[in-house]
C-alpha atoms as a PDB file:
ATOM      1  CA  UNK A   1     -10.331  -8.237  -7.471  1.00  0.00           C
ATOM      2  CA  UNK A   2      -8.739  -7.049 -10.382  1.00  0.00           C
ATOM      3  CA  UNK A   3      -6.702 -10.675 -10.597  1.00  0.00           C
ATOM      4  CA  UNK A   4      -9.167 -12.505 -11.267  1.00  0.00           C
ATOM      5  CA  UNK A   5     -10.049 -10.934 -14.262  1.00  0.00           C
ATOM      6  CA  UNK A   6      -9.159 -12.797 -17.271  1.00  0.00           C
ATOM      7  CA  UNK A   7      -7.220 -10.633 -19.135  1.00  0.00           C
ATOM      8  CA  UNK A   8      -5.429  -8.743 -16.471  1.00  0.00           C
ATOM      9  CA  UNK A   9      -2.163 -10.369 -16.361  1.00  0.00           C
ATOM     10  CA  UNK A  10      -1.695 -10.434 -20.310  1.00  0.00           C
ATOM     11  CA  UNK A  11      -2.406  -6.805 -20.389  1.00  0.00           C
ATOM     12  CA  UNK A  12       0.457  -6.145 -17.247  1.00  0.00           C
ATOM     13  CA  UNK A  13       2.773  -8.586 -19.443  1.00  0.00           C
ATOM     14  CA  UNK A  14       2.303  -6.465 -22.754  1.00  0.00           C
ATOM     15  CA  UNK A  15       2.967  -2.943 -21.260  1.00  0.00           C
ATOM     16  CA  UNK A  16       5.724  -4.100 -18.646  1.00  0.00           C
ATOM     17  CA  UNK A  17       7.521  -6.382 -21.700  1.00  0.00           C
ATOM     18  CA  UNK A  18       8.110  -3.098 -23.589  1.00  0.00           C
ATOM     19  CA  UNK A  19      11.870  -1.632 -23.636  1.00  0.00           C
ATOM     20  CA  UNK A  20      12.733   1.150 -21.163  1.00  0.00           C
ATOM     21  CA  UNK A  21      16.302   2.892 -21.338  1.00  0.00           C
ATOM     22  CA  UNK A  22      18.136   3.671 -17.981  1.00  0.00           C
ATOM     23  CA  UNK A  23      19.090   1.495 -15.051  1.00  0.00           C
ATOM     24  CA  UNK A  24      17.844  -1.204 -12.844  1.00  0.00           C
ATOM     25  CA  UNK A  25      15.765   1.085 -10.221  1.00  0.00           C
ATOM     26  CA  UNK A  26      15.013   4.475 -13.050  1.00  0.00           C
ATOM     27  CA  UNK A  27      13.666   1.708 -15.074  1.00  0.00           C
ATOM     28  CA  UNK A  28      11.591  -0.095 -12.742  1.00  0.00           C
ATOM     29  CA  UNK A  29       9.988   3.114 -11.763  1.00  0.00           C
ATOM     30  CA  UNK A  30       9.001   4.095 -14.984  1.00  0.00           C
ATOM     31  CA  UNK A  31       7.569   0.739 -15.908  1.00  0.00           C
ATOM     32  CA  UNK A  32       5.405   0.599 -12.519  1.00  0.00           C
ATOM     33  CA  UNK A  33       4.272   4.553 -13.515  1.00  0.00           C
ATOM     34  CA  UNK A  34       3.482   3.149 -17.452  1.00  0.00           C
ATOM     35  CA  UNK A  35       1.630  -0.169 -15.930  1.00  0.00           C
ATOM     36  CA  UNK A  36      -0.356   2.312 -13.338  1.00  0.00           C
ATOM     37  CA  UNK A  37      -1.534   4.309 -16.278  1.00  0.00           C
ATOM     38  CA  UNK A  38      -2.951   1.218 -18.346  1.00  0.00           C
ATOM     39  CA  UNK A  39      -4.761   0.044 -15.732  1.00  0.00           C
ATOM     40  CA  UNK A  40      -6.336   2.884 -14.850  1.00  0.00           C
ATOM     41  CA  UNK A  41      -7.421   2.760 -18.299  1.00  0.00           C
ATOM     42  CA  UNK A  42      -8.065  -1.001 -18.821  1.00  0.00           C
ATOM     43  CA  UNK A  43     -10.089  -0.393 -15.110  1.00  0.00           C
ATOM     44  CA  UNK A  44     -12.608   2.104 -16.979  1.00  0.00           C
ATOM     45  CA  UNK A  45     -12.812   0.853 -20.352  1.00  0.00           C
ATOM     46  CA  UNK A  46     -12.716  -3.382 -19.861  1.00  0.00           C
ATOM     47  CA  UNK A  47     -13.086  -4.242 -16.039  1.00  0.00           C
ATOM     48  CA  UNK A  48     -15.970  -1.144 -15.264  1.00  0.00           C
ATOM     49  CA  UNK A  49     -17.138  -0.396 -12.178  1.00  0.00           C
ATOM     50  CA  UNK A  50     -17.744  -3.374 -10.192  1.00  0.00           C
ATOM     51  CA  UNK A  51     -21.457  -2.527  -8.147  1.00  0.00           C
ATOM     52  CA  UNK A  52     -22.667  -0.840 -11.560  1.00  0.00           C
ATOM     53  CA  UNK A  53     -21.582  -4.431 -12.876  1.00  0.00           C
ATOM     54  CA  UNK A  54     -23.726  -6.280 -10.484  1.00  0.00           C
ATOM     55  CA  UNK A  55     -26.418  -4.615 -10.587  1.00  0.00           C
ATOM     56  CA  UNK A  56     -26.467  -5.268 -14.260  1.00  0.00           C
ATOM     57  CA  UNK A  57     -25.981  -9.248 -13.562  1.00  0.00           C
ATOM     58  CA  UNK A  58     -29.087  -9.021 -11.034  1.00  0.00           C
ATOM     59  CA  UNK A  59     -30.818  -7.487 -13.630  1.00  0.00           C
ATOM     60  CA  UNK A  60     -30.004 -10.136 -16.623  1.00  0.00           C
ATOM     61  CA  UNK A  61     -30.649 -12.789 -14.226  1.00  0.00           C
ATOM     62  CA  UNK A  62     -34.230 -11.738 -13.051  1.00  0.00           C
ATOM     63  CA  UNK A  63     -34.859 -11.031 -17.216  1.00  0.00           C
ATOM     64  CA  UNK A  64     -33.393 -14.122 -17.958  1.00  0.00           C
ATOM     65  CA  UNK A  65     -35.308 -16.253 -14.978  1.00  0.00           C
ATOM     66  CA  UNK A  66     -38.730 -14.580 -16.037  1.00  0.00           C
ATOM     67  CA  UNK A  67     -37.905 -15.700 -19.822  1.00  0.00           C
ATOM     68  CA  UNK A  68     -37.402 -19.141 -18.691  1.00  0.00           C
ATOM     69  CA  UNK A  69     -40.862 -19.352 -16.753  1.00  0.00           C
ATOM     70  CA  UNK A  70     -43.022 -18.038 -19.708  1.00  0.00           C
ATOM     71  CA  UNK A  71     -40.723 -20.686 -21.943  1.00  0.00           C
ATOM     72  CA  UNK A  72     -38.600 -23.671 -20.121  1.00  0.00           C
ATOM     73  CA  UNK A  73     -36.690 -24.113 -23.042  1.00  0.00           C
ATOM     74  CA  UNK A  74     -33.393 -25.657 -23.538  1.00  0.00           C
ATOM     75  CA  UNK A  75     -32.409 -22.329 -25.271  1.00  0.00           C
ATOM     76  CA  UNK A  76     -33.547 -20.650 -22.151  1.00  0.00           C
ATOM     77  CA  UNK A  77     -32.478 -22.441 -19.788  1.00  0.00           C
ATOM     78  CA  UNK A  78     -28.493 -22.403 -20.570  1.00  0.00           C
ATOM     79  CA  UNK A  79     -29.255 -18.600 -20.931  1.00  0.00           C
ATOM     80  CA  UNK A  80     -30.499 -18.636 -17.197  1.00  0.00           C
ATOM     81  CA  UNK A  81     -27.429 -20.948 -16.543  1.00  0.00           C
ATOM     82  CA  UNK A  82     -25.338 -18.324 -18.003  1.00  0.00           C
ATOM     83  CA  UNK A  83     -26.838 -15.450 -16.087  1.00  0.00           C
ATOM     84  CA  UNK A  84     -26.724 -16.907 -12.751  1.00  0.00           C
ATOM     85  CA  UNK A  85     -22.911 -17.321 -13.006  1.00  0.00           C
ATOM     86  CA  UNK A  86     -22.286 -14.271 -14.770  1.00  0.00           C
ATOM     87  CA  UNK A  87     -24.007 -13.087 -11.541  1.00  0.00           C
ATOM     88  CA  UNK A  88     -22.152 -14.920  -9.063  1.00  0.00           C
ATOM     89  CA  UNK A  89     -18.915 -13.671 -10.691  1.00  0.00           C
ATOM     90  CA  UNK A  90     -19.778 -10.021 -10.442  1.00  0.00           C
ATOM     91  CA  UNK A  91     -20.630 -10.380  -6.859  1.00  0.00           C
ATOM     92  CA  UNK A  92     -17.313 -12.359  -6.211  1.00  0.00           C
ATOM     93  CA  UNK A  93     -15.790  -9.034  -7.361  1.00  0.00           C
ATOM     94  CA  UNK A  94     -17.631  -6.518  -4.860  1.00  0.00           C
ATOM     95  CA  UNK A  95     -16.886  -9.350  -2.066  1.00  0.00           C
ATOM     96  CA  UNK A  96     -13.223  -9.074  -2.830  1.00  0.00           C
ATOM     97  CA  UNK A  97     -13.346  -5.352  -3.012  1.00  0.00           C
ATOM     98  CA  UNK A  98     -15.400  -4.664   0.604  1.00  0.00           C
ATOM     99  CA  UNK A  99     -12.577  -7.350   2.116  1.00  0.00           C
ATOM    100  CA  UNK A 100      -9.678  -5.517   0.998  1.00  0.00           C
ATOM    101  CA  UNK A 101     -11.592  -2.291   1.945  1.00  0.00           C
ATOM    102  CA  UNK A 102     -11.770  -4.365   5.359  1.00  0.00           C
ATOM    103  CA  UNK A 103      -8.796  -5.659   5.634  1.00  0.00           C
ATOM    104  CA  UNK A 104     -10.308  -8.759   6.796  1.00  0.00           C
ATOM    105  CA  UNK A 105      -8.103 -10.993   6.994  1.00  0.00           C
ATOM    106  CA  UNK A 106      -9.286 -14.234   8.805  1.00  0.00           C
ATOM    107  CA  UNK A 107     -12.283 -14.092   6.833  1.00  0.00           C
ATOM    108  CA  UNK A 108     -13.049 -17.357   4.804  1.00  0.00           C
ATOM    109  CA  UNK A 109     -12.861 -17.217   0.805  1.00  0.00           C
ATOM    110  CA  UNK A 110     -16.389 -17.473  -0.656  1.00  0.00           C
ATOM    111  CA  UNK A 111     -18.442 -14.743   1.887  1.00  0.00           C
ATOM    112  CA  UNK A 112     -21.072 -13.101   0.448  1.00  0.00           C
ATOM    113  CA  UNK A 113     -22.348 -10.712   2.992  1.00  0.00           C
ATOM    114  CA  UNK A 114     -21.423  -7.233   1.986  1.00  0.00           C
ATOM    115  CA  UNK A 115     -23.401  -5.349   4.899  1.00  0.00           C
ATOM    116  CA  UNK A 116     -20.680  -7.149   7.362  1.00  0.00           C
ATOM    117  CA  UNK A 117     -18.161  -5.661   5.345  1.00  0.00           C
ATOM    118  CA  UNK A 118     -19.919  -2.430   5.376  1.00  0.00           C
ATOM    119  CA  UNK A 119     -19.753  -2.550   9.402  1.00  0.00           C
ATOM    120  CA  UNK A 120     -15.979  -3.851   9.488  1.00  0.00           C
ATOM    121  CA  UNK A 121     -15.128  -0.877   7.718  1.00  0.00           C
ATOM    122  CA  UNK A 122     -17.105   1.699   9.550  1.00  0.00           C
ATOM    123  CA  UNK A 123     -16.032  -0.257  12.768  1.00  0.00           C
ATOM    124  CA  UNK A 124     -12.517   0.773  11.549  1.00  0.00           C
ATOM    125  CA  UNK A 125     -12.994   4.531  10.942  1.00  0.00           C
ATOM    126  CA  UNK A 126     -14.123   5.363  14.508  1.00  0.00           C
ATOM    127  CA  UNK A 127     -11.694   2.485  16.044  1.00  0.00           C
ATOM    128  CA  UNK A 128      -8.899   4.891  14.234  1.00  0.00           C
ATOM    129  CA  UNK A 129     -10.092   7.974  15.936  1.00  0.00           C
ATOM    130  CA  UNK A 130      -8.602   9.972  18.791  1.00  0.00           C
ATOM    131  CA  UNK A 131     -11.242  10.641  21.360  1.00  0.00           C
ATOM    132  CA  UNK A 132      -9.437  11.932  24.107  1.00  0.00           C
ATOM    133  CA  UNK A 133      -5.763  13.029  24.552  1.00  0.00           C
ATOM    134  CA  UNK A 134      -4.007  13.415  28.060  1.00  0.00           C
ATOM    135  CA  UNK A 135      -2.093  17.077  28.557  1.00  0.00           C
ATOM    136  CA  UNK A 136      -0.167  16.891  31.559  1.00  0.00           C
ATOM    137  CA  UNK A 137      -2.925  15.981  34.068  1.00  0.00           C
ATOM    138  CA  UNK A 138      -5.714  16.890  32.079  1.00  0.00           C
ATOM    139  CA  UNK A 139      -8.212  15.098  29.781  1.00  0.00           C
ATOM    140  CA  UNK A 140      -9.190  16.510  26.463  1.00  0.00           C
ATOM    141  CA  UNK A 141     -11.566  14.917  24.913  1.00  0.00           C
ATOM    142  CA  UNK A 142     -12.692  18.438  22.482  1.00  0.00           C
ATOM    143  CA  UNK A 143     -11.808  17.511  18.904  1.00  0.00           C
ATOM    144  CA  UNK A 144     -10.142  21.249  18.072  1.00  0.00           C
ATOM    145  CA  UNK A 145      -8.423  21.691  21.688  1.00  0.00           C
ATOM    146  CA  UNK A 146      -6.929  17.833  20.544  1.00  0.00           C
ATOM    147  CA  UNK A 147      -5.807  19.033  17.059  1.00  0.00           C
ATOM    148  CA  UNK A 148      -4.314  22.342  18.651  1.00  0.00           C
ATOM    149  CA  UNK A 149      -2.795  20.114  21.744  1.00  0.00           C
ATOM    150  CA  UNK A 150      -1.043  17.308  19.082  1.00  0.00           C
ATOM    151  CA  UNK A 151       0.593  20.531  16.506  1.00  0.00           C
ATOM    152  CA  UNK A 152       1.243  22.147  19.786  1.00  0.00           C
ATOM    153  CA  UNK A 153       3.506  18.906  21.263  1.00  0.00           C
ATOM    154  CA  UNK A 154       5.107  18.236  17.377  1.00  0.00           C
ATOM    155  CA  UNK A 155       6.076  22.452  16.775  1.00  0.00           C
ATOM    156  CA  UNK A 156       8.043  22.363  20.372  1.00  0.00           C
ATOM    157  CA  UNK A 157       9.402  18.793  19.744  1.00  0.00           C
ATOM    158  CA  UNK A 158      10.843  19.976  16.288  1.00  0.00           C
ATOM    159  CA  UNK A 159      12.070  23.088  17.288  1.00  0.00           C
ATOM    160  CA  UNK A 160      13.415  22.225  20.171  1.00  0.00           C
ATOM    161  CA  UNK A 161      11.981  24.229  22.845  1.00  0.00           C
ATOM    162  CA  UNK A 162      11.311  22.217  25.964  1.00  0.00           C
ATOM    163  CA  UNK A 163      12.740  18.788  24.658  1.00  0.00           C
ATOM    164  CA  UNK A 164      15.198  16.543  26.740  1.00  0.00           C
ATOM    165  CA  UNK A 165      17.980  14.948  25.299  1.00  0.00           C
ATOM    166  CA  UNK A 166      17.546  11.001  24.853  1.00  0.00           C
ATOM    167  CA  UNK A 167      19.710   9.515  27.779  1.00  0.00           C
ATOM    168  CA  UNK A 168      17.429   6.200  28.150  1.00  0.00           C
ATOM    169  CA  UNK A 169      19.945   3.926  30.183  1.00  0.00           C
ATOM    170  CA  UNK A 170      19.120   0.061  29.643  1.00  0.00           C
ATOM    171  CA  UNK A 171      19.610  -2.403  32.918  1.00  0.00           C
ATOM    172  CA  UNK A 172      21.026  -4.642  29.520  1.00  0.00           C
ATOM    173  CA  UNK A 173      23.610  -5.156  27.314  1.00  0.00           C
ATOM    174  CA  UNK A 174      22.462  -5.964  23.663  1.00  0.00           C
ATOM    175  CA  UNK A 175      24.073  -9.059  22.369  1.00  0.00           C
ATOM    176  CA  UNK A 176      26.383  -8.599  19.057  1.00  0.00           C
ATOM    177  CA  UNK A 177      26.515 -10.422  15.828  1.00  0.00           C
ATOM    178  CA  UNK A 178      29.035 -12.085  13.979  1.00  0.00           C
ATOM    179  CA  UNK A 179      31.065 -10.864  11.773  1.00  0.00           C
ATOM    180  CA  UNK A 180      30.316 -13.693   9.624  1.00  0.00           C
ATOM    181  CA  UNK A 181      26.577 -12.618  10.069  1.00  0.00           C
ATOM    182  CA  UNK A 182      27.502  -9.117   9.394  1.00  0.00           C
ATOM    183  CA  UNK A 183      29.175  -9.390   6.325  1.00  0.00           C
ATOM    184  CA  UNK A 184      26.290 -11.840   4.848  1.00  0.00           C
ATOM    185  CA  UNK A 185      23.566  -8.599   6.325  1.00  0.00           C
ATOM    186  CA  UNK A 186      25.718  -6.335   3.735  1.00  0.00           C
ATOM    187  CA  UNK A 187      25.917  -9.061   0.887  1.00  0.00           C
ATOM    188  CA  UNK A 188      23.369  -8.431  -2.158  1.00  0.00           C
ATOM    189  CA  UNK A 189      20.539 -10.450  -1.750  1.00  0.00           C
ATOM    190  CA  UNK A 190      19.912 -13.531  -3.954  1.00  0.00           C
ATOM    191  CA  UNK A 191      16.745 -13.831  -6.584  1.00  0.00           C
ATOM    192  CA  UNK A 192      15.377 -16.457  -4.078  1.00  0.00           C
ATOM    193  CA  UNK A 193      15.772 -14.231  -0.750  1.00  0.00           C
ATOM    194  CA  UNK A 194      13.838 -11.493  -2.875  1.00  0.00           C
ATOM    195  CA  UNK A 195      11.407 -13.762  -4.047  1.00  0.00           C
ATOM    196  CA  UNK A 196      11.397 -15.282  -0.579  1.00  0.00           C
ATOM    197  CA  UNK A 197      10.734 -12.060   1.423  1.00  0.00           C
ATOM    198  CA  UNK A 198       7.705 -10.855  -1.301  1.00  0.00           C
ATOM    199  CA  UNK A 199       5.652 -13.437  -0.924  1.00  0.00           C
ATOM    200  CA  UNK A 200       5.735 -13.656   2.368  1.00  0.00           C
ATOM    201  CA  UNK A 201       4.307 -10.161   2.544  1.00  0.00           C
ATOM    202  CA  UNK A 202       0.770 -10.710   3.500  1.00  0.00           C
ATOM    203  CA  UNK A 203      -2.053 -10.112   1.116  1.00  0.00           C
ATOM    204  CA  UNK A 204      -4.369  -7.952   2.832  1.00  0.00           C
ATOM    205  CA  UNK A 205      -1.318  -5.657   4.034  1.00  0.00           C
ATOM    206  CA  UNK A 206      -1.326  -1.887   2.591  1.00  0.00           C
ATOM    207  CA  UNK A 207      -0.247  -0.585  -0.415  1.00  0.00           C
ATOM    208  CA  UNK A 208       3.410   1.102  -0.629  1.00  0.00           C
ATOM    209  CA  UNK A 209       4.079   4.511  -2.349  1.00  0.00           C
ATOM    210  CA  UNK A 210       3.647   3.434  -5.379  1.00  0.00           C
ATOM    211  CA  UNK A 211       0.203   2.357  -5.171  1.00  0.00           C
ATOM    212  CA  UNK A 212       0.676  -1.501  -5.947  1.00  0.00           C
ATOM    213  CA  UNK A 213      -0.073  -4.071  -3.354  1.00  0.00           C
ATOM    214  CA  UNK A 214       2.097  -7.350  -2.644  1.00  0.00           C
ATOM    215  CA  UNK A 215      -0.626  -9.228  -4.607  1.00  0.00           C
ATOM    216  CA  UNK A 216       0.620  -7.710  -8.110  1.00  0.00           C
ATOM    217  CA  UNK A 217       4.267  -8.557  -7.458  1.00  0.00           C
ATOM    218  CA  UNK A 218       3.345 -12.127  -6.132  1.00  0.00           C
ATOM    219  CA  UNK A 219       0.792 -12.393  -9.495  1.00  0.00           C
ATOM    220  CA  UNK A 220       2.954 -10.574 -11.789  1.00  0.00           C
ATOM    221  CA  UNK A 221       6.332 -12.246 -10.649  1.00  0.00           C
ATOM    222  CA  UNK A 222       7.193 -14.576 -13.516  1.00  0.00           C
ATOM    223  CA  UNK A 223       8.185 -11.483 -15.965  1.00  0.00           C
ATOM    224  CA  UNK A 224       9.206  -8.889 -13.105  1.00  0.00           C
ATOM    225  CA  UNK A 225      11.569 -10.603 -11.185  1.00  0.00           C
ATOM    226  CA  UNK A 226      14.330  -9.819 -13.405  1.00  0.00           C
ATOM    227  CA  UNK A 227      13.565  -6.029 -12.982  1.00  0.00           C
ATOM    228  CA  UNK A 228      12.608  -6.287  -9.799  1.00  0.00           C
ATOM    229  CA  UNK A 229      16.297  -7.991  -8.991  1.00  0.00           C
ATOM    230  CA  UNK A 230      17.817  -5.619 -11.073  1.00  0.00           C
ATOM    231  CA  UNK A 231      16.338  -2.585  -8.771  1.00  0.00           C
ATOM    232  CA  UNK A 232      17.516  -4.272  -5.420  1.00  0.00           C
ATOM    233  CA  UNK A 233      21.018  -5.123  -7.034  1.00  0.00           C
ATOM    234  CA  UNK A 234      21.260  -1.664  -7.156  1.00  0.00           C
ATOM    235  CA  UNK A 235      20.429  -0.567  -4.139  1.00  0.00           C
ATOM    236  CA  UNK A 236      22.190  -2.964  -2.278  1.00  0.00           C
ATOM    237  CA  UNK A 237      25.282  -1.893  -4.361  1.00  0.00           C
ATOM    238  CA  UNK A 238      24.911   1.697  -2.525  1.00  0.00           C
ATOM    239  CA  UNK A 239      23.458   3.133  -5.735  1.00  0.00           C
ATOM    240  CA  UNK A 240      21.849   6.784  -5.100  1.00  0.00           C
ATOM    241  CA  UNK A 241      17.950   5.953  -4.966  1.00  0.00           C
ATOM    242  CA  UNK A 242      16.066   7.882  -8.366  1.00  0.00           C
ATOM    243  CA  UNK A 243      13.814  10.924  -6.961  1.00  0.00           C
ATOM    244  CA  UNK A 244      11.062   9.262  -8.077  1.00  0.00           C
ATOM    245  CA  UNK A 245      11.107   7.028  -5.393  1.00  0.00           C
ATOM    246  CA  UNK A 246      12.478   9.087  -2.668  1.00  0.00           C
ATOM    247  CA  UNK A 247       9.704  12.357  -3.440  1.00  0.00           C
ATOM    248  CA  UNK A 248       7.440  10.003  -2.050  1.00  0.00           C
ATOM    249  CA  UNK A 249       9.097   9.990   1.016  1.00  0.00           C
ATOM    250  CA  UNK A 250       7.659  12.027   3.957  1.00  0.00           C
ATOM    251  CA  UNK A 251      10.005  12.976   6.244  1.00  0.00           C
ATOM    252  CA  UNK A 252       9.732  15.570   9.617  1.00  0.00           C
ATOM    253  CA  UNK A 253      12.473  17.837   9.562  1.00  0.00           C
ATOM    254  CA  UNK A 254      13.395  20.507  12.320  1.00  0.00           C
ATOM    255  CA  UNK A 255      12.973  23.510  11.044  1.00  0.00           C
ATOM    256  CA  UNK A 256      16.056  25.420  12.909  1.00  0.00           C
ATOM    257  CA  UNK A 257      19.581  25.290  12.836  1.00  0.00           C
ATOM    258  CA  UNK A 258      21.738  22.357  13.947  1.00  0.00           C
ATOM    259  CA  UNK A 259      18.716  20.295  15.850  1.00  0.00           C
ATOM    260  CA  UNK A 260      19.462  18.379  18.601  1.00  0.00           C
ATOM    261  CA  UNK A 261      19.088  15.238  17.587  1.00  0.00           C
ATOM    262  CA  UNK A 262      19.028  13.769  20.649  1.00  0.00           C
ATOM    263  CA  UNK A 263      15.362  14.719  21.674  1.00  0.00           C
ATOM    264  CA  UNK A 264      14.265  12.568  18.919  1.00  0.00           C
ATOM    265  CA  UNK A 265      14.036   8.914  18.892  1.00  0.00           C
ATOM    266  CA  UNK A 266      16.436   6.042  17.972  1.00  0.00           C
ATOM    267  CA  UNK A 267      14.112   5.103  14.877  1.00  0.00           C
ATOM    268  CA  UNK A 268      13.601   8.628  14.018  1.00  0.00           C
ATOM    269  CA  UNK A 269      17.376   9.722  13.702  1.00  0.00           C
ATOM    270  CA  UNK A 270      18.091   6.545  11.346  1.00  0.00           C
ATOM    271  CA  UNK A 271      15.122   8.028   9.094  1.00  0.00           C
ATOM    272  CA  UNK A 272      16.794  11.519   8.756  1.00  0.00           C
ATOM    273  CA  UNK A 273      20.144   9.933   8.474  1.00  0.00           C
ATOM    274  CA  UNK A 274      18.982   7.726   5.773  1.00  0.00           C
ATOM    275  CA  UNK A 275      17.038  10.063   3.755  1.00  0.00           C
ATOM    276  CA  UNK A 276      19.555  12.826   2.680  1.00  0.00           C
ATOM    277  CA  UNK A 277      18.394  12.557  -0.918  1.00  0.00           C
ATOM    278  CA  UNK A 278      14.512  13.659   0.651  1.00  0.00           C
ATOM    279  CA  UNK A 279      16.029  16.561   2.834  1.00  0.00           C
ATOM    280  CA  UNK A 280      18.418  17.634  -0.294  1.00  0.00           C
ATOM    281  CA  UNK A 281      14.937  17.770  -2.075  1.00  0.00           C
ATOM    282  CA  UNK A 282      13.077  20.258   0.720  1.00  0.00           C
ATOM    283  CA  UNK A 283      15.773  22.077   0.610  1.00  0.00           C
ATOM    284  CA  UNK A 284      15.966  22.968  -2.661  1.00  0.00           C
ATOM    285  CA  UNK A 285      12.791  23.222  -3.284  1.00  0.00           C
ATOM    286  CA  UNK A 286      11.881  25.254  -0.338  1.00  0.00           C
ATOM    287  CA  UNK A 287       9.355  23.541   0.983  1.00  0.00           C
ATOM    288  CA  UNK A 288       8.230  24.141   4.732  1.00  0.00           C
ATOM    289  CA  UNK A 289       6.161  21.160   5.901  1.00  0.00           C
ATOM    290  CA  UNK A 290       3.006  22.926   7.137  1.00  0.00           C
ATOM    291  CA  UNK A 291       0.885  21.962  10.175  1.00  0.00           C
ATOM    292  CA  UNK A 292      -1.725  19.451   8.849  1.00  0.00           C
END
C-alpha cells in the first residue's frame, strides 16, 4: 500500500542516492538497513496509520455531506467531492493492506470488502495448524504431547540416535547437462537475467530476510539495479557473503561430533555445506540453538 503513496518513491530515491563506502554486497546491505529506517519513519510521521486514516475520511465525508445539505453550494459541493475521494483513497489503502495480510492472490483489483479479508486470514491461521500428529501407530491429536512428540523426533534426528543412513536407491538414472549448459549455469548473470528473474517474483509472495518484498525492487528498480547488479556480480564471482546477510540465516546444526550426514536429507546437506560462514558464526559465538 505504501506504493501508492505519492511521495514514496522520491523519498526511497533520496536516501538510497546517498554515497556508501565498501563493496557491491556490504554496500547494498547498508543502503537496504538506511532505506528500512526512513521508512519506518516516513510510515509514522507522513503515511500514518492507515484504519486511524479512514476513519478520519468517514468522518470528513459525513461532516462534509451534512454541510452540503444545510447549504448545496458550489463551495460545498467540490468540498464533498473532495471528501468522498479522499475517502475512497484511504480505504484503497486498508484493502491493499488486508490482501497482502491475505495473500490473496486471485482476488480482483478494486475489492472493498474487508470482513472477507478478515475471514481469509483467520481461515489461514487454523489452516496452518497441526491438529494431530501420527507416532508410530498412534494418533496425537493433544497440543503439548504434539510439541513434546515434534522436539522429541528433531533432538534424536540431530544427534543421531536412532537415524538411518540415506541409501534411497532410484529405479532411474538422472539425465546430465551439457557442458556448454554448465559452464553458462556458472557464468555471472547479465543485468537483464537479474532484472528478468525479479520481476517475475510474484507480488503477493513473502518477504525475504531483509524485510522488503519483490514489489520494492520491481518499484524501486530504475535507481537500484546498478547496486543490485553490483551485489550479484559479487556473489557470483565467489565473493565471501557480508555477515549481515548470512546472521539472518537459520540453520539446524547437529550438536555432536562428526554427524552423520547421511541421516539427513539431500536438500539439507547442500544447506550446511553452503552455509559455512553461518556455522563459523555459532561457533564462535557459542550459540546452542534451543528447542523452540
Amino acid at each position: 500500500m505504501w506504493l501508492h503513496h505519492h511521495s514514496f518513491l522520491q523519498t526511497v530515491k533520496q536516501t538510497w542516492d546517498l554515497p556508501i563506502e565498501g563493496y557491491g554486497m556490504y554496500k547494498l546491505q547498508q543502503k537496504l538497513y538506511r532505506t528500512k529506517e526512513l521508512l519506518k519513519k516516513w510510515n509514522r510521521e507522513t503515511f500514518g496509520n492507515v484504519f486511524s486514516t479512514v476513519q478520519q475520511a468517514k468522518q470528513d465525508a459525513t461532516d462534509a455531506e451534512k454541510k452540503f445539505d444545510r447549504d448545496p453550494s458550489e463551495t460545498n459541493l467540490i468540498a464533498l467531492n473532495k471528501s468522498n475521494a479522499e475517502m475512497v483513497h484511504a480505504l484503497t489503502f486498508e484493502a491493499e493492506y488486508w490482501r497482502q495480510k491475505s495473500n490473496c492472490k486471485w482476488l480482483e483489483a478494486g475489492e472493498r470488502n474487508t470482513k472477507y479479508f478478515h475471514s481469509l486470514v483467520k481461515k489461514k491461521r487454523i489452516k496452518s495448524t497441526i491438529h494431530r500428529i501420527m507416532e508410530g501407530n498412534q494418533e496425537i491429536t493433544h497440543p503439548d504431547r504434539i510439541r513434546d512428540s515434534a522436539a522429541s523426533y528433531f533432538e534424536n534426528l540431530l544427534s543421531g540416535q536412532g537415524a538411518q543412513p540415506n541409501t534411497t536407491n532410484f529405479p532411474f538414472q538422472f539425465s546430465k547437462i551439457s557442458e556448454e549448459i554448465g559452464n553458462n549455469l556458472c557464468s555471472i548473470p547479465s543485468v537483464e537475467d537479474i532484472r528478468e528473474t525479479v520481476f517475475s517474483i510474484d507480488k503477493d509472495s513473502m518477504v525475504g530476510p531483509d524485510g522488503f518484498s519483490s514489489p520494492f525492487y520491481q518499484a524501486c528498480w530504475e535507481f537500484i539495479v546498478s547496486d543490485i547488479y553490483e551485489a550479484v556480480r559479487e556473489f557470483s564471482s565467489g565473493t565471501p557473503m557480508p555477515r549481515s546477510f548470512t546472521s539472518t540465516t537459520i540453520v539446524l546444526i547437529p550438536k555432536v561430533d562428526s554427524p552423520n550426514l547421511g541421516m539427513i536429507s539431500d536438500p539439507f546437506r547442500f544447506v550446511m555445506s553452503s552455509t559455512k560462514s553461518c556455522q563459523s558464526f555459532s561457533t564462535e559465538g557459542s550459540h546452542k540453538p534451543s528447542r523452540n
